[in-house]
Protein backbone atom coordinates (compact mmCIF):
# COMPACT_ATOMS: atom_id res chain seq x y z
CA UNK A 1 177.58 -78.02 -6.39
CA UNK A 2 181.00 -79.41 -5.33
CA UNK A 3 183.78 -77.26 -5.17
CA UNK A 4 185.93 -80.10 -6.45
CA UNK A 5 183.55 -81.20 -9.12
CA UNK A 6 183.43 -76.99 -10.04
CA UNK A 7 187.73 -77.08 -10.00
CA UNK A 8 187.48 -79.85 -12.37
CA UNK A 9 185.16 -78.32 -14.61
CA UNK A 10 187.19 -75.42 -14.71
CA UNK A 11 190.63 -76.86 -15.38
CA UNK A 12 188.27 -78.37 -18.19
CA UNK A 13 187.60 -75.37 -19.17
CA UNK A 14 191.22 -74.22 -18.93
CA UNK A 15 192.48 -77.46 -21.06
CA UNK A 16 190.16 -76.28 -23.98
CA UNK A 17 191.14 -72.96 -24.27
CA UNK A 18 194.89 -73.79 -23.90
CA UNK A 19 194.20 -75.87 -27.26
CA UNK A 20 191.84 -72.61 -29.00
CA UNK A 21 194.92 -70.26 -28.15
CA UNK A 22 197.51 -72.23 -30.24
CA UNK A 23 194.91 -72.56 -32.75
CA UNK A 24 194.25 -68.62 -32.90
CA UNK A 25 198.10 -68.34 -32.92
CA UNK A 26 199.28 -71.23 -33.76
CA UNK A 27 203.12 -70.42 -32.89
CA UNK A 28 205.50 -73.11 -35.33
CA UNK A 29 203.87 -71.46 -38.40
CA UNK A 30 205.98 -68.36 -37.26
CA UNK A 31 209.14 -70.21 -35.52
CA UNK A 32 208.46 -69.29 -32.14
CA UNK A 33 208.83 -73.10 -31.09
CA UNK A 34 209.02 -71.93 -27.47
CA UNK A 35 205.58 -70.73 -27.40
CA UNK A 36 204.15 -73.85 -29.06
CA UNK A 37 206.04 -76.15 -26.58
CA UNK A 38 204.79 -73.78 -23.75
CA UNK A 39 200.89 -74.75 -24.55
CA UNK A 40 201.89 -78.54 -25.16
CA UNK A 41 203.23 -78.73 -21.71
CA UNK A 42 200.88 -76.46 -19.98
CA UNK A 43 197.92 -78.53 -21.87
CA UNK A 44 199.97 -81.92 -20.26
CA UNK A 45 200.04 -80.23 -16.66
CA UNK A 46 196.17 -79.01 -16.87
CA UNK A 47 195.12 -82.73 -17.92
CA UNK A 48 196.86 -84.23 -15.09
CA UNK A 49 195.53 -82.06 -12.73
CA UNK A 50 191.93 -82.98 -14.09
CA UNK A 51 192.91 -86.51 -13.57
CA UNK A 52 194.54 -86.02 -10.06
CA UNK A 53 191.05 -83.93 -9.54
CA UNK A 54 188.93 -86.93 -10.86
CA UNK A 55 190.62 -89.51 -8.84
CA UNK A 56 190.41 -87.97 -5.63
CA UNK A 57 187.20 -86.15 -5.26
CA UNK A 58 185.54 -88.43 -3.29
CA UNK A 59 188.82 -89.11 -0.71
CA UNK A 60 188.89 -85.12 0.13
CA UNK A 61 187.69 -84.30 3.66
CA UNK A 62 185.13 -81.77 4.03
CA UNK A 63 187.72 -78.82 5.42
CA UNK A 64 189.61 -79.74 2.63
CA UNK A 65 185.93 -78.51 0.44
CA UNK A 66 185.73 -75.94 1.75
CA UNK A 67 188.74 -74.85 1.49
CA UNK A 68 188.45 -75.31 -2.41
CA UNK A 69 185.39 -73.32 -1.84
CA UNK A 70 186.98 -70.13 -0.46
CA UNK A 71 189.69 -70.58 -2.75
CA UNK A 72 187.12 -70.41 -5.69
CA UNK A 73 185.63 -67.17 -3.99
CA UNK A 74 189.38 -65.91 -3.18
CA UNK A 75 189.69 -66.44 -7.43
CA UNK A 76 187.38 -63.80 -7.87
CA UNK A 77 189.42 -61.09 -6.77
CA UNK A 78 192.06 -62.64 -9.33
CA UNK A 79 189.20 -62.23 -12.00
CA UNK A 80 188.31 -58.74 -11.18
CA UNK A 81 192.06 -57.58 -11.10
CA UNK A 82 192.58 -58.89 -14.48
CA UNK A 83 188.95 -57.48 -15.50
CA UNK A 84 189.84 -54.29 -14.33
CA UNK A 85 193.21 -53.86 -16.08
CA UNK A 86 191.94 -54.98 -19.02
CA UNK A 87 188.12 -53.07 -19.40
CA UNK A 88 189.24 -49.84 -16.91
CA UNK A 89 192.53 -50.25 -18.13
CA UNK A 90 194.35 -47.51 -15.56
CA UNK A 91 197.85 -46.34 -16.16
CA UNK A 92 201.05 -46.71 -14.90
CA UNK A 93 201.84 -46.79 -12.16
CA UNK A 94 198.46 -46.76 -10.70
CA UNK A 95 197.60 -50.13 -12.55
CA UNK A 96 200.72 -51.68 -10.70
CA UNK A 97 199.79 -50.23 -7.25
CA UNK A 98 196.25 -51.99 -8.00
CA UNK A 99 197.67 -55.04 -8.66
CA UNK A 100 199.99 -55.30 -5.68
CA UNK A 101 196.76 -55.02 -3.50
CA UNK A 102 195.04 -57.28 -5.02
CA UNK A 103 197.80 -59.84 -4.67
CA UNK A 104 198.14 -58.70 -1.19
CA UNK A 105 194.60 -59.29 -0.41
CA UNK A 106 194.31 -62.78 -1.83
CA UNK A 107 197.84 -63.91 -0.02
CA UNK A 108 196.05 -62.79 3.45
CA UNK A 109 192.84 -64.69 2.88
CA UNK A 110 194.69 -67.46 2.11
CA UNK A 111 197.46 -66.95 4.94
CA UNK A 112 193.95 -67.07 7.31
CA UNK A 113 192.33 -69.45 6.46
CA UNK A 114 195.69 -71.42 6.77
CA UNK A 115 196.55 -70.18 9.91
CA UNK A 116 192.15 -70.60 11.36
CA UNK A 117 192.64 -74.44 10.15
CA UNK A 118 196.23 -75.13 12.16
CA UNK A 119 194.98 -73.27 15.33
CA UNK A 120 191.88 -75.22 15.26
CA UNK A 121 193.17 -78.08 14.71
CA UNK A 122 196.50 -77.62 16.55
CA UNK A 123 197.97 -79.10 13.38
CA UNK A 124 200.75 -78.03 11.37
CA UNK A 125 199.43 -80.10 8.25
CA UNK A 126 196.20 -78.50 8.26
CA UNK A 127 197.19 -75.30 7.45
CA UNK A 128 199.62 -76.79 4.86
CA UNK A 129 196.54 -78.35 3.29
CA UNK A 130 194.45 -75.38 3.48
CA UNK A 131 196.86 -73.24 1.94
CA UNK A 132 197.66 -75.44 -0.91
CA UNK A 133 193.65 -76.62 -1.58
CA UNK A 134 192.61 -72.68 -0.85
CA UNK A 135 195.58 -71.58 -3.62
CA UNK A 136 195.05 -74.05 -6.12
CA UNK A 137 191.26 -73.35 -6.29
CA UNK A 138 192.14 -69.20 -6.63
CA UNK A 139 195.18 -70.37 -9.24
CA UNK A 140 192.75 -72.20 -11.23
CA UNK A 141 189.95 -69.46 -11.79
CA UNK A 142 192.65 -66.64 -12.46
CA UNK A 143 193.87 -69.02 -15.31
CA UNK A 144 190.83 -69.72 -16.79
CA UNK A 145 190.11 -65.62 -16.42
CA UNK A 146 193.22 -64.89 -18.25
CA UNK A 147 192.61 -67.54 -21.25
CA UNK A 148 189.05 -66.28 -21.73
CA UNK A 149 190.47 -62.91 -22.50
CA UNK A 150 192.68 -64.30 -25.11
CA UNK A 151 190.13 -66.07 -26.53
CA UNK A 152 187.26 -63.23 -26.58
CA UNK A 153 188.88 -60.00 -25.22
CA UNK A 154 191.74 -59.43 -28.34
CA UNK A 155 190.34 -56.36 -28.63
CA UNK A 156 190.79 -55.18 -25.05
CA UNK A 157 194.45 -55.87 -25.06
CA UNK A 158 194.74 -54.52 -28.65
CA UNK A 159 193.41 -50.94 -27.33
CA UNK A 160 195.30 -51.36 -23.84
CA UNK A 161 197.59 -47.84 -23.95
CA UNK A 162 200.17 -49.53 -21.85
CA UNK A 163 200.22 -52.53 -24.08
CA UNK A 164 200.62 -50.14 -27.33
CA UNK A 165 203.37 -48.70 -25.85
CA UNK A 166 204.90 -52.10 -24.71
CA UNK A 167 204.64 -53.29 -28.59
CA UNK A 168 206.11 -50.38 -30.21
CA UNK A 169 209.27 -50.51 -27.78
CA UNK A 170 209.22 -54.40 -28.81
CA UNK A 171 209.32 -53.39 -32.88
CA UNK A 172 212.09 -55.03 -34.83
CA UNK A 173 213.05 -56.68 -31.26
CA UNK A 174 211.13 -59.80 -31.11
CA UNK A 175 210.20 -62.55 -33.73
CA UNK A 176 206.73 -62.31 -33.09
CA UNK A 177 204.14 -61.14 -36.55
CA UNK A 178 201.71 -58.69 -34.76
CA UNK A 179 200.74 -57.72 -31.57
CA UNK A 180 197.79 -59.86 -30.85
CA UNK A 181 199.92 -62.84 -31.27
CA UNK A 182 203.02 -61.15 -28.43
CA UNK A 183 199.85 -60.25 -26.28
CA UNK A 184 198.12 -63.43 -26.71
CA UNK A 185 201.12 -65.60 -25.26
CA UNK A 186 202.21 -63.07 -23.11
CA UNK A 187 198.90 -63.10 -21.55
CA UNK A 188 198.99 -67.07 -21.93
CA UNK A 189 202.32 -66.92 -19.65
CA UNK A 190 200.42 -64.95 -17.06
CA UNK A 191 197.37 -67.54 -16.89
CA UNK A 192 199.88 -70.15 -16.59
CA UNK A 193 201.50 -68.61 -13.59
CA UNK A 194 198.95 -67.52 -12.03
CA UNK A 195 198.05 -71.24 -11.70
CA UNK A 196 201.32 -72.81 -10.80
CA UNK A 197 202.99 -69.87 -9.07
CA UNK A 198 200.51 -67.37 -7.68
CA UNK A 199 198.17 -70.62 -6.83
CA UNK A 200 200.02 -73.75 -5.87
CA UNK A 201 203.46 -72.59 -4.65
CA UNK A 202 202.06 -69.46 -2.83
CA UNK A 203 199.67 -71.42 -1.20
CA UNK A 204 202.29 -74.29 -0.49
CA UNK A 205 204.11 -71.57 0.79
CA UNK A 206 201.68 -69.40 2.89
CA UNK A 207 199.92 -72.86 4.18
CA UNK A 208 203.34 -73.91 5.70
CA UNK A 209 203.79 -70.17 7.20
CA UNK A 210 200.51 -70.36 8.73
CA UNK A 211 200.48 -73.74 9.95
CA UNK A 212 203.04 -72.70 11.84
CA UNK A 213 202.53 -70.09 13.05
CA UNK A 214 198.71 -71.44 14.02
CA UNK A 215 200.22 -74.07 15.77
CA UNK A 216 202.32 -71.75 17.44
CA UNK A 217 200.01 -69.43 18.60
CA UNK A 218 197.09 -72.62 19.82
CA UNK A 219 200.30 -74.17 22.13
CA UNK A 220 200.81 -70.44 23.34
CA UNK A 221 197.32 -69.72 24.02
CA UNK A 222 196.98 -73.68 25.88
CA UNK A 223 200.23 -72.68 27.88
CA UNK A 224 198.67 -69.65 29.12
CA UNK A 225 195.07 -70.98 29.84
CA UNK A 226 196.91 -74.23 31.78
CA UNK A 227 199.15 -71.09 34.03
């Protein structure tokens, strides 16, 4: 199938769930009015990007696929990183050390391909856009990982030692009612960032670094061949 049609379907995805986490919590019936603006806007920002999506599916070259593709794959490792801290559940500060690696991982893949597509191309912009498309696409899975497990995994979190400790230091700190509904939008932040932050500025950001530096390094090796 197409990567881009599969993004779509997954920001879809992501739109749905956005609207069956306010409903499981819904946050203005406790005066939280942050939390409730937080999944109006985040609901906005997922619809446009399933219109931006929709309208340009068919304009997007084939790197530009592909790219979407690996990002999809690079996604995965977002999805077992959350899996694992959330089924294994290891403790601190293992858990941290875990998830540093897996970030690490995920910013070289995309720092590669990024850097492959500007020495290939001899292009600055094309590892720009392969950062950003290859990002995006991991962004958008972790999200739709992380609102899943609000939606089905409670539990998980509810059991999570580090999270029971995290709640009872929060007692008669915070306005929220329980501890599903500080985990829930806690969890919601994460999903959230992990789409705007951890996918489309990191990837903005690494795409720049290795078009660069892949342009740098094709001129280099052209200087070298042409001595």
């Amino acid at each position: 199938m197409n990567p881009v049609v599969v993004s779509r379907y997954l920001l879809i995805a992501s739109a749905v769930l956005t609207v069956v986490v306010y409903l499981l919590y819904p946050a203005l019936q406790w005066s939280l009015k942050l939390e409730a603006s937080a999944c109006l806007v985040s609901l906005i920002i997922l619809i446009v990007l399933i219109f931006l999506i929709g309208k340009v599916k068919n304009n997007l070259s084939n790197k530009s696929k592909q790219n979407i593709k690996a990002g999809l794959y690079f996604g995965l490792l977002w999805t077992i990183e959350i899996s694992m801290n959330n089924v294994i559940q290891p403790t601190l500060p293992l858990r941290d050390y875990l998830d540093n690696i897996f970030w690490g991982v995920i910013a070289v893949l995309i720092l590669y391909v990024s850097f492959k597509d500007a020495f290939n191309t001899k292009r600055i912009v094309a590892g720009i856009k392969a950062g950003f498309f290859s990002g995006f696409a991991s962004g958008i899975v972790a999200c739709l990982t992380a609102l899943i497990l609000i939606c089905f995994g409670m539990k998980l979190l509810l059991k999570d030692s580090v999270n029971i400790d995290e709640w009872a230091g929060m007692k008669g700190k915070t306005k929220y009612p329980d501890m599903a509904s500080y985990f829930a939008y806690q969890t919601f932040a994460g999903a959230i960032m992990h789409l705007i932050i951890l996918g489309i500025i990191m990837g903005l950001l690494l795409g720049m670094i290795g078009g660069l530096t892949g342009k740098l390094f094709s001129l280099k090796l052209r200087i070298n061949s042409a001595t």
